[in-house]
N, C-alpha and C. Protein backbone atom coordinates (compact mmCIF):
# COMPACT_ATOMS: atom_id res chain seq x y z
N UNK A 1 -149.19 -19.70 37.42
CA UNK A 1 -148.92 -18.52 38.22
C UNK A 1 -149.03 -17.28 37.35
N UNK A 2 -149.45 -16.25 37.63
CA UNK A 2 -149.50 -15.19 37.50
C UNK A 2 -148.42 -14.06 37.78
N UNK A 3 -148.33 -12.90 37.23
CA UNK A 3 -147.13 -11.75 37.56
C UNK A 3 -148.43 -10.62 37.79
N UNK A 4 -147.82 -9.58 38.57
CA UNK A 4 -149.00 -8.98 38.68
C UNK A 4 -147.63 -7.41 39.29
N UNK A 5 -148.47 -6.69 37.72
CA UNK A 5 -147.64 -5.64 37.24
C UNK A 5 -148.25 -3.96 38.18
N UNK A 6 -147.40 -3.09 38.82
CA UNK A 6 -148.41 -2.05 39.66
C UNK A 6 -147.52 -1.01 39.05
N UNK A 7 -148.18 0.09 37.83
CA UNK A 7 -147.79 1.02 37.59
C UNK A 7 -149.20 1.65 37.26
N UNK A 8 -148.65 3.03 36.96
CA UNK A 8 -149.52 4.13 36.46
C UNK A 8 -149.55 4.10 34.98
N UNK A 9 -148.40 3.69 34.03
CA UNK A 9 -147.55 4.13 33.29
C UNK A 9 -149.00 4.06 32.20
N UNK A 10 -148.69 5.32 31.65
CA UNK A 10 -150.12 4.74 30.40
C UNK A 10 -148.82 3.64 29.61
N UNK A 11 -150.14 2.67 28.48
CA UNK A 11 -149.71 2.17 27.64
C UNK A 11 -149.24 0.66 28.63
N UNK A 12 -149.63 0.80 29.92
CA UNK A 12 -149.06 -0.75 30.50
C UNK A 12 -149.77 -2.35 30.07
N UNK A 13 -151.43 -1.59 29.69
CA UNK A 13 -151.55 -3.08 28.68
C UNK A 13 -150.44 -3.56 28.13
N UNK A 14 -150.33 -2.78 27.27
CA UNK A 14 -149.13 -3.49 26.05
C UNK A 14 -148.19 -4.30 26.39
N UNK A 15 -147.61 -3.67 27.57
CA UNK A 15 -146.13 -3.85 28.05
C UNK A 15 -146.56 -4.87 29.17
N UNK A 16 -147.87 -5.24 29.37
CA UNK A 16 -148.12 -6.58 30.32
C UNK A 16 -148.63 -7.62 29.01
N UNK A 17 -149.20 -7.44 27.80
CA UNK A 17 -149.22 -8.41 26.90
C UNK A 17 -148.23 -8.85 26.09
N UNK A 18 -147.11 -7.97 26.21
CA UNK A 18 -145.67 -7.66 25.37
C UNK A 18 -145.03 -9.07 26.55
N UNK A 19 -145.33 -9.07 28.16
CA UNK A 19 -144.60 -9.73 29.25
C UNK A 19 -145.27 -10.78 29.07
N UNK A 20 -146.20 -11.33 28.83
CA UNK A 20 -147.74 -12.58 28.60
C UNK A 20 -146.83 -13.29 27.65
N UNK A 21 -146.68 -12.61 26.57
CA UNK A 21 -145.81 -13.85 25.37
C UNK A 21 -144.57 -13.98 25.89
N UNK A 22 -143.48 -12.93 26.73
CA UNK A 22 -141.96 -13.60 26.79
C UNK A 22 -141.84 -13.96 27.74
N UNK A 23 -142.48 -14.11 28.85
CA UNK A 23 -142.56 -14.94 30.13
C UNK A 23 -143.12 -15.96 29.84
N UNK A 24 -144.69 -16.73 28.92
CA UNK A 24 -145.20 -17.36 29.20
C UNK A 24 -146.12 -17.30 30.32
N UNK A 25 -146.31 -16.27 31.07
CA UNK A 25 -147.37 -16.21 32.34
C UNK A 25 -148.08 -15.42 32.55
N UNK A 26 -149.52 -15.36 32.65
CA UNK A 26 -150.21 -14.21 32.90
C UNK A 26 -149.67 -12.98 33.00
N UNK A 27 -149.88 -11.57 33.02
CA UNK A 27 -149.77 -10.79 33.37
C UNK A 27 -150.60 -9.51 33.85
N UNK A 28 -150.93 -9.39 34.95
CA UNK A 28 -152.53 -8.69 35.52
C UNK A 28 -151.92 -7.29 35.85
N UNK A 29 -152.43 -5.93 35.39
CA UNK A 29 -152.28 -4.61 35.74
C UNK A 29 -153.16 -4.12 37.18
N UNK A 30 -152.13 -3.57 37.79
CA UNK A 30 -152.66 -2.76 39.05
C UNK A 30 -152.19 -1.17 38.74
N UNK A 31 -153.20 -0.37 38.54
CA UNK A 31 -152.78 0.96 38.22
C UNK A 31 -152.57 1.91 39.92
N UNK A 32 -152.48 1.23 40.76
CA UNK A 32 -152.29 1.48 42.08
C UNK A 32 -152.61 0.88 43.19
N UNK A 33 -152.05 1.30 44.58
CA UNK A 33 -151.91 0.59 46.17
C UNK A 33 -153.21 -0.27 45.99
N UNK A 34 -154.48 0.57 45.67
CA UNK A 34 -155.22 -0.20 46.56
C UNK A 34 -155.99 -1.71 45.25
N UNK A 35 -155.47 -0.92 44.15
CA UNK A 35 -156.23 -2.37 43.06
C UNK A 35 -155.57 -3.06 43.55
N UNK A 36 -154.05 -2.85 43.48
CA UNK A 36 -152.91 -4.04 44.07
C UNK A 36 -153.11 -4.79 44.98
N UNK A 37 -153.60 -4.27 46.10
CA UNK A 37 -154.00 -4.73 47.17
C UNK A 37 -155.10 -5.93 47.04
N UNK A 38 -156.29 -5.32 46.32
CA UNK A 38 -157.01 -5.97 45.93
C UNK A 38 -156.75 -7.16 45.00
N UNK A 39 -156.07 -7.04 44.19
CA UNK A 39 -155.63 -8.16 43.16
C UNK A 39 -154.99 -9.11 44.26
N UNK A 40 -154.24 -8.63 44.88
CA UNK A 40 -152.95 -9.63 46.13
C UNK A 40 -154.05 -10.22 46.88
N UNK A 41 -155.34 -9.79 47.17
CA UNK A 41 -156.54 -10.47 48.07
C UNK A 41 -157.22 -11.87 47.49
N UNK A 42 -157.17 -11.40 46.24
CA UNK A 42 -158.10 -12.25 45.25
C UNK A 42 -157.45 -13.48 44.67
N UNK A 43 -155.96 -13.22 44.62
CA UNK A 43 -155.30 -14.10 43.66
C UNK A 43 -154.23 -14.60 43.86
N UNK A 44 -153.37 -15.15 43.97
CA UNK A 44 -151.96 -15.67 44.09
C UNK A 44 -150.96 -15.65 43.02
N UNK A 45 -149.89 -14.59 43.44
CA UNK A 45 -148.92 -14.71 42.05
C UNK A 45 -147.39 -15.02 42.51
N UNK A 46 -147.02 -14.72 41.22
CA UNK A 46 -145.57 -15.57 41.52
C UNK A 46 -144.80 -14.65 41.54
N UNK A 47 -144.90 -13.19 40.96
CA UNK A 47 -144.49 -11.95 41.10
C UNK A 47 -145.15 -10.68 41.22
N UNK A 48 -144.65 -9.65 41.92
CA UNK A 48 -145.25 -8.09 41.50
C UNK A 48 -144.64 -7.40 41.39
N UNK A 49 -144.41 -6.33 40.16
CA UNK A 49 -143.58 -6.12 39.37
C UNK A 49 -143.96 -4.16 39.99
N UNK A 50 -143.69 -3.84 40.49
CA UNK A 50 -144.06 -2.29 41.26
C UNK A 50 -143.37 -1.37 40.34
N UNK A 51 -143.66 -0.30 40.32
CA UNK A 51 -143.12 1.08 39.38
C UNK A 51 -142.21 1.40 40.15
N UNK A 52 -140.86 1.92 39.90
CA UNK A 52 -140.27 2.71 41.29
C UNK A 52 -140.86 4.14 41.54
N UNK A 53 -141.67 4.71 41.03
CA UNK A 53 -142.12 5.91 40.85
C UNK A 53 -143.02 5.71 41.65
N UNK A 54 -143.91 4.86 41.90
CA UNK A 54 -145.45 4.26 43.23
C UNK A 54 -144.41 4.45 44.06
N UNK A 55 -143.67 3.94 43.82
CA UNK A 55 -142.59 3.84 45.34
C UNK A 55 -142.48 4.76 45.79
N UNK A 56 -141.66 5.59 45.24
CA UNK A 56 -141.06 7.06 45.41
C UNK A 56 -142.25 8.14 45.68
N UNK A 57 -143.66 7.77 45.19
CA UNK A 57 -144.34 8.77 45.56
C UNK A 57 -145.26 8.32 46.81
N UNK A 58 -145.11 7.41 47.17
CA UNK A 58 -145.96 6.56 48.21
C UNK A 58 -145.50 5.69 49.02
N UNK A 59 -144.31 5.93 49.55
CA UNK A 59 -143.52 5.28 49.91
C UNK A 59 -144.15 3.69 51.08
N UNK A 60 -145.30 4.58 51.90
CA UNK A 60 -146.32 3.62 52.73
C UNK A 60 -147.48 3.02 52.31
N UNK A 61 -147.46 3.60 50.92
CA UNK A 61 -148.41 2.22 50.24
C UNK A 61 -147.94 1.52 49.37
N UNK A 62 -146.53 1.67 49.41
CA UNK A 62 -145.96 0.52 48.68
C UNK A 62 -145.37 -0.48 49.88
N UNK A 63 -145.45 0.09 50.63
CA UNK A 63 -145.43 -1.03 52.02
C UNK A 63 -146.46 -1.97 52.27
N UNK A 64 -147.68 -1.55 52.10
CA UNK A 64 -149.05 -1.82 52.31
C UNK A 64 -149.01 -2.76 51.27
N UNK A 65 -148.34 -2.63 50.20
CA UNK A 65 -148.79 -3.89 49.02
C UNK A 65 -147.47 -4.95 49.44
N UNK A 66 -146.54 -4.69 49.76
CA UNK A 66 -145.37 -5.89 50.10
C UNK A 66 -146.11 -6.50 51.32
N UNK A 67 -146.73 -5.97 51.93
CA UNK A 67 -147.35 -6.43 53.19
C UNK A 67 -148.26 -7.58 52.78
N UNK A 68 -148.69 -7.45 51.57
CA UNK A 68 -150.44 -7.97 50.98
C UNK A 68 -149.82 -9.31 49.73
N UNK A 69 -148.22 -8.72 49.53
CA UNK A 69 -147.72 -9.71 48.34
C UNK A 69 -147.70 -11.18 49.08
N UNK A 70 -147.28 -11.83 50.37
CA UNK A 70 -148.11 -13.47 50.24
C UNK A 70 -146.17 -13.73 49.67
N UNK A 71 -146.34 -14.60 48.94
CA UNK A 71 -144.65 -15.30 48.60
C UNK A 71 -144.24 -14.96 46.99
N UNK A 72 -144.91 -13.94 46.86
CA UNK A 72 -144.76 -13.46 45.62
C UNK A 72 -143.43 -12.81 45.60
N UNK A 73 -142.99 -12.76 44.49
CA UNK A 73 -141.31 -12.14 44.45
C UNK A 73 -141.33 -10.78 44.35
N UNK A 74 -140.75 -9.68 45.17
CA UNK A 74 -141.13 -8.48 44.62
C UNK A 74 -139.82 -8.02 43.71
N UNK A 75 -140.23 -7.12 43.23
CA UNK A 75 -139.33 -6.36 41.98
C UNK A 75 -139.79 -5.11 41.42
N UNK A 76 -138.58 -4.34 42.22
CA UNK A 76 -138.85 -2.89 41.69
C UNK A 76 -138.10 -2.34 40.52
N UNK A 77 -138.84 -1.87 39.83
CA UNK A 77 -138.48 -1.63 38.38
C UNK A 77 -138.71 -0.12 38.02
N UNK A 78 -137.72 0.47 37.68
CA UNK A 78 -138.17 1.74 36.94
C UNK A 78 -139.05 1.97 35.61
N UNK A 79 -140.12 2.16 35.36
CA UNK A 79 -140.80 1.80 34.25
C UNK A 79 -140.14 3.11 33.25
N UNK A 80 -139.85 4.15 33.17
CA UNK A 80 -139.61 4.66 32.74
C UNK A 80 -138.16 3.97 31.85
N UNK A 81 -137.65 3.77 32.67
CA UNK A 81 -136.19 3.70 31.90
C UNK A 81 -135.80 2.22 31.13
N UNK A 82 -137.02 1.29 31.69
CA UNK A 82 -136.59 -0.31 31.46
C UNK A 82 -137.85 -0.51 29.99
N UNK A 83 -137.19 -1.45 29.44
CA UNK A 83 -138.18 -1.75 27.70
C UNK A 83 -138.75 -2.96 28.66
N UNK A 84 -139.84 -3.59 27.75
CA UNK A 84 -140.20 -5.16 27.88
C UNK A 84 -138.74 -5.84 28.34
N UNK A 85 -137.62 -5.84 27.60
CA UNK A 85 -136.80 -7.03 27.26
C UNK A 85 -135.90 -7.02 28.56
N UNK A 86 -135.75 -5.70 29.50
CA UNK A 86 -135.35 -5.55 30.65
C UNK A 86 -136.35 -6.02 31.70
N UNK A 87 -137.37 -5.81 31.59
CA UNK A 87 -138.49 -5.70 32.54
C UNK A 87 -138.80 -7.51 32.66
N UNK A 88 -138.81 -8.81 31.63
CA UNK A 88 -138.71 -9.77 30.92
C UNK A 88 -137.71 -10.40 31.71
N UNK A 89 -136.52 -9.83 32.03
CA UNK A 89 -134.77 -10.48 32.28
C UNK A 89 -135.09 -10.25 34.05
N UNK A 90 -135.59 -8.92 34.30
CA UNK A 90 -135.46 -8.60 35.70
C UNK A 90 -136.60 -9.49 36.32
N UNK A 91 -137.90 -10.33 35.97
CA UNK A 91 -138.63 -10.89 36.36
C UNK A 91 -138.27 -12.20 36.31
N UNK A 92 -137.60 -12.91 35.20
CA UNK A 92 -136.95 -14.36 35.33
C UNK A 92 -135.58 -14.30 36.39
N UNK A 93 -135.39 -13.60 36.45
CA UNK A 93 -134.07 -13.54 37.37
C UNK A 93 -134.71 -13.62 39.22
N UNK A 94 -135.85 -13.03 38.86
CA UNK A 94 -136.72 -13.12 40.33
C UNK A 94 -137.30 -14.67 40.81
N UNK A 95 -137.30 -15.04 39.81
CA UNK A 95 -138.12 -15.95 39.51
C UNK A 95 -137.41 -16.96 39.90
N UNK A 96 -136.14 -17.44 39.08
CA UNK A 96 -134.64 -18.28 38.91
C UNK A 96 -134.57 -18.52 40.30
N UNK A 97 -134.13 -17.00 41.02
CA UNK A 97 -133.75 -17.12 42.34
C UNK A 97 -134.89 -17.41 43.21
N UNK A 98 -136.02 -17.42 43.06
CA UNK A 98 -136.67 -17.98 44.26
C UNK A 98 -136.94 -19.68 43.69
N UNK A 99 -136.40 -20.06 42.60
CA UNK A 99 -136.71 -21.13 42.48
C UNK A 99 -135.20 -21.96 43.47
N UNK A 100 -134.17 -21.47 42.95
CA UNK A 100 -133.43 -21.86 43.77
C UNK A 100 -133.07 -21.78 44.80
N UNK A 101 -133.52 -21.21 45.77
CA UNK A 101 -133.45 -20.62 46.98
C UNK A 101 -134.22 -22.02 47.42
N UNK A 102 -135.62 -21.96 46.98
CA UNK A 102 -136.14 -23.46 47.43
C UNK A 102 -136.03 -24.46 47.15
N UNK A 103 -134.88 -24.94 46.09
CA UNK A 103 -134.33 -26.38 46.16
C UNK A 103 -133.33 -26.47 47.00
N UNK A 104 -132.96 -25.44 47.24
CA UNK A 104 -132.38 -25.10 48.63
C UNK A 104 -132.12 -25.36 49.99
N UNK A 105 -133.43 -24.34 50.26
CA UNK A 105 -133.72 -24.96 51.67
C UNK A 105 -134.86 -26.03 51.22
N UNK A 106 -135.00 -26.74 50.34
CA UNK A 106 -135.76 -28.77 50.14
C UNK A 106 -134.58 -29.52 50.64
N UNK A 107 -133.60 -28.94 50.14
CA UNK A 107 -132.44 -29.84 50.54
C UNK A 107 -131.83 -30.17 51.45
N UNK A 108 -131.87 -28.79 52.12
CA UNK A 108 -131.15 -28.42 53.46
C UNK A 108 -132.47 -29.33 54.65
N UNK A 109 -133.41 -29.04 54.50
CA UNK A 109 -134.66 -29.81 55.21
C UNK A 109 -134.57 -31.45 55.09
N UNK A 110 -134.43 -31.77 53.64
CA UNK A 110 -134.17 -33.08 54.15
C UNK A 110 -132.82 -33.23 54.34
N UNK A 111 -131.72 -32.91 54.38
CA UNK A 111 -130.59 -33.91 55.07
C UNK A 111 -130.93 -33.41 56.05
N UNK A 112 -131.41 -32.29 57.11
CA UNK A 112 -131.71 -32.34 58.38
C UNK A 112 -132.29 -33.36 59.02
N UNK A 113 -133.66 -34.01 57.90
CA UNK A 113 -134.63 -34.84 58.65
C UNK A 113 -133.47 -36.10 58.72
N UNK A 114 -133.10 -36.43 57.26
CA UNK A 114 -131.99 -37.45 56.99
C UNK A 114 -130.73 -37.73 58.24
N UNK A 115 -130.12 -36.55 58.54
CA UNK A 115 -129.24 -37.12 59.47
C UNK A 115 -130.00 -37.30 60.66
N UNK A 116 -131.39 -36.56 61.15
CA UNK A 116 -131.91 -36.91 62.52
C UNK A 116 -132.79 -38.63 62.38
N UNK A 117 -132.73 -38.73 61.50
CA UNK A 117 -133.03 -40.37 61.28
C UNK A 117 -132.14 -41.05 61.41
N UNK A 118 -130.98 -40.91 61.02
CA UNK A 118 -129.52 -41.68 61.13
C UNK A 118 -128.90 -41.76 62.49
N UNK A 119 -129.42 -40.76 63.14
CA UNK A 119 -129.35 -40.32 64.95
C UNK A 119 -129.74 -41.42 65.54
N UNK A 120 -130.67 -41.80 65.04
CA UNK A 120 -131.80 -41.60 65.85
C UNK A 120 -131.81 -43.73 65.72
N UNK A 121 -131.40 -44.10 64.26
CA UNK A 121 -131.43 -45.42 64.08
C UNK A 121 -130.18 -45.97 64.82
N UNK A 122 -129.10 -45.32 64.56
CA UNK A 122 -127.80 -45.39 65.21
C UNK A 122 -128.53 -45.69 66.66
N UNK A 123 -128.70 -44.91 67.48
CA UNK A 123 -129.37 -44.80 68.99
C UNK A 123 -129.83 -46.24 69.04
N UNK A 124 -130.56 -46.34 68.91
CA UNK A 124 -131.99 -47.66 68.84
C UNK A 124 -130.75 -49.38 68.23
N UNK A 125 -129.89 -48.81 67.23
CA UNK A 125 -128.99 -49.88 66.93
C UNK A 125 -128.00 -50.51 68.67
N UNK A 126 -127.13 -49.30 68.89
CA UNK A 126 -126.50 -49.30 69.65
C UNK A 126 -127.09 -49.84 70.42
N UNK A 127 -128.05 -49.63 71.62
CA UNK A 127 -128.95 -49.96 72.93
C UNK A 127 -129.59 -51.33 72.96
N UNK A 128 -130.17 -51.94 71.14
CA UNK A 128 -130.47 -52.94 71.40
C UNK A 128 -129.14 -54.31 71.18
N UNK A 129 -128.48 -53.36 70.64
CA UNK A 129 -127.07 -54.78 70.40
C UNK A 129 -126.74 -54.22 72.21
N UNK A 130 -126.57 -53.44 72.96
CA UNK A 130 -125.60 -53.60 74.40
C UNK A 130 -126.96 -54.51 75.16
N UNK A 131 -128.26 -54.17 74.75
CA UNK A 131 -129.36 -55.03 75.86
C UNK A 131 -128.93 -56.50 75.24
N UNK A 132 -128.58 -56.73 74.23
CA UNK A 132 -128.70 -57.99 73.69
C UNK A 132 -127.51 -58.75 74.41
N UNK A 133 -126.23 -58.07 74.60
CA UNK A 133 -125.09 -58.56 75.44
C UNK A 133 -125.58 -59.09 77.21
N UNK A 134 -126.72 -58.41 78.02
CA UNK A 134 -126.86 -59.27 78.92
C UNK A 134 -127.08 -60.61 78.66
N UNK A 135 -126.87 -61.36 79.61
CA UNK A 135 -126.70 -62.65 79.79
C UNK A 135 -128.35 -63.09 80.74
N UNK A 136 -128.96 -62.27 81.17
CA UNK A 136 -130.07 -62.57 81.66
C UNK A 136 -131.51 -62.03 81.29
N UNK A 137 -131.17 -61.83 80.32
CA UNK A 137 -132.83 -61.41 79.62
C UNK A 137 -133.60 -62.80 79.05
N UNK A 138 -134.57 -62.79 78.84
CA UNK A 138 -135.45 -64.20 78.90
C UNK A 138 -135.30 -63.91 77.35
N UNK A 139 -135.49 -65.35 76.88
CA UNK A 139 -135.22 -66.00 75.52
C UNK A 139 -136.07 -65.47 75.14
N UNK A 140 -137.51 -64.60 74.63
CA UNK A 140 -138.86 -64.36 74.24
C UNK A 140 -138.08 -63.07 73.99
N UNK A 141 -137.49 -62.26 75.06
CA UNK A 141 -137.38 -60.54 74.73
C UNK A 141 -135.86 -60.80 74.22
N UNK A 142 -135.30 -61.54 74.08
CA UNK A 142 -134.10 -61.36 73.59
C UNK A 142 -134.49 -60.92 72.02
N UNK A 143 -135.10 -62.92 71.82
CA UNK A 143 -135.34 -62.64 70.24
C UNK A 143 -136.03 -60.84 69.63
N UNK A 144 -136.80 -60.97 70.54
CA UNK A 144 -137.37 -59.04 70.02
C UNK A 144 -136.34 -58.49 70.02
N UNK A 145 -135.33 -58.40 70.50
CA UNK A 145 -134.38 -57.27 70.77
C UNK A 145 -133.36 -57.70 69.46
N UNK A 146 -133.25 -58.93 69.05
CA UNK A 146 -132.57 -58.78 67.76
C UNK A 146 -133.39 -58.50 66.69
N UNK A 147 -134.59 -58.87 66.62
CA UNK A 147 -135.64 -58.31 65.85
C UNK A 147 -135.25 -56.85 65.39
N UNK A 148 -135.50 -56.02 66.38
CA UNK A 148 -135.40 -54.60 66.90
C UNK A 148 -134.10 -54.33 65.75
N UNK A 149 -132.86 -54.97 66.85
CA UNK A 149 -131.57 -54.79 65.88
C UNK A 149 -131.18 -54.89 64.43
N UNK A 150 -132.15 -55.83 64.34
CA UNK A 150 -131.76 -56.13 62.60
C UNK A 150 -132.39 -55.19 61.81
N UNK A 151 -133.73 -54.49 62.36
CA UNK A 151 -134.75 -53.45 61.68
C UNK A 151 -133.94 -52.36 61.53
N UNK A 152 -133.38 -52.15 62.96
CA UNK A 152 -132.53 -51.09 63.07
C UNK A 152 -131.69 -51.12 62.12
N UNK A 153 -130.73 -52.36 61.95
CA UNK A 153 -129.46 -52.50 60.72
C UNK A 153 -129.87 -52.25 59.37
N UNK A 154 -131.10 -52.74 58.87
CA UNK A 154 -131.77 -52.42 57.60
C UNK A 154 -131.87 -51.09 57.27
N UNK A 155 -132.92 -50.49 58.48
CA UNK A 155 -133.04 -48.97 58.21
C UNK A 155 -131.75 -48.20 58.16
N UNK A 156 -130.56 -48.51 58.42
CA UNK A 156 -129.41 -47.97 58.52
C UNK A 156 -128.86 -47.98 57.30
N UNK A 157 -129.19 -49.17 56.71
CA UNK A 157 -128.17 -49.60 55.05
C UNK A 157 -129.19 -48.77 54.63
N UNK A 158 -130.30 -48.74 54.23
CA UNK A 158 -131.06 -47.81 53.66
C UNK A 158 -130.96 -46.98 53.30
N UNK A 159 -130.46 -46.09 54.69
CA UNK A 159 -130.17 -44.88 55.05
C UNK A 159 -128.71 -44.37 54.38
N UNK A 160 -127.88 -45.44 54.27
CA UNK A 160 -126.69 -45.18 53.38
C UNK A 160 -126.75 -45.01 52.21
N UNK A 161 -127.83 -45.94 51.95
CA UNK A 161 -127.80 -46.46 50.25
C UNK A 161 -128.83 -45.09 49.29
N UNK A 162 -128.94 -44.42 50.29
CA UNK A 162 -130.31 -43.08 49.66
C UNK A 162 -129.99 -42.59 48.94
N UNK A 163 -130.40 -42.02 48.14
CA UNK A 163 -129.29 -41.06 47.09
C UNK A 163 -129.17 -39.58 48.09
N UNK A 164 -130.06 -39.05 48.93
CA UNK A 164 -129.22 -37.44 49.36
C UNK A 164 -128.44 -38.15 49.99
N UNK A 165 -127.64 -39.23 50.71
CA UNK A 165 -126.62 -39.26 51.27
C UNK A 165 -125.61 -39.38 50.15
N UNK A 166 -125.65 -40.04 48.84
CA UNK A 166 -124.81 -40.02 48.15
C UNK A 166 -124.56 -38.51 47.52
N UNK A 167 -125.30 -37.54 47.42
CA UNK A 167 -125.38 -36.22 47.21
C UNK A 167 -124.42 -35.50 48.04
N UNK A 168 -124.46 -35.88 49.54
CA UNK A 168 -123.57 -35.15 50.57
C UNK A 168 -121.88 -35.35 50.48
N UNK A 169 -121.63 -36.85 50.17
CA UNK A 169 -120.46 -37.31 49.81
C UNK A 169 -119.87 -36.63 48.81
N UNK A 170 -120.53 -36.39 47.33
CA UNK A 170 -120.02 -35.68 46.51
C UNK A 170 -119.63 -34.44 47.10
């Protein structure tokens, strides 16, 4: 992944090759809306690192590039007032949090799917043990129906034995 830096500021090489070694990640200069734009067309990054000063003087083409950023993290930064080692802290911190945000909702997604499986085996358990209690179903669909039940009972221990269910318990 890439960071993809949008200032004017002279001297932003530096301070995007100064970000290349303490990030570890690319770092691509947009000296304004519309390179930005263009770079956000061409490429996929993991951040864009905006001037607050683009901001402040352009307030609707810094819209135009959040519009164009895709799942990139944005982060507005005063270039003036922040060194590398701020600019460095304020981009891993962007970073941190969108990483955790999506183990997140990974997690939250599967115990959703997880308990609608447990619904859902429960259901299918229940119905074929009460069909199995008539007394007049033919010997051929019975056996299926414990078939059914026992699949059902398996997928159930399974379903206990998973580790995100042991995750939820904790």
């Amino acid at each position: 992944m890439k960071i993809l830096i949008v200032t004017g500021m002279e001297g932003a090489e530096n301070c995007a090759a100064v970000l290349t070694k303490m990030l570890e990640l690319e770092c691509e200069i947009a000296n304004g809306r519309k390179a930005a734009v263009l770079a956000l067309k061409r490429d996929e990054f993991a951040a864009i690192v905006v001037d607050e000063s683009m901001i402040d003087a352009d307030p609707s083409g810094a819209d135009i590039i959040w519009e164009h950023a895709g799942l990139a993290i944005p982060v507005q930064v005063n270039f003036a007032l922040a060194g590398a080692q701020r600019l460095a802290r304020e981009i891993r911190m962007a970073l941190n949090r969108r990483d955790r945000e999506r183990a997140l909702a990974h997690e939250a997604a599967a115990a959703a799917i997880e308990n609608e499986l447990k619904s859902t085996v429960a259901g299918l358990l229940l119905h074929s043990q009460l069909a199995l209690q008539d007394r007049e179903i033919p010997a051929p669909l019975a056996e299926k129906l414990r078939l059914v039940a026992d699949l059902a009972g398996n997928l159930r221990q399974q379903l206990a034995s998973h580790p995100l269910a042991h995750q939820q318990r904790a």
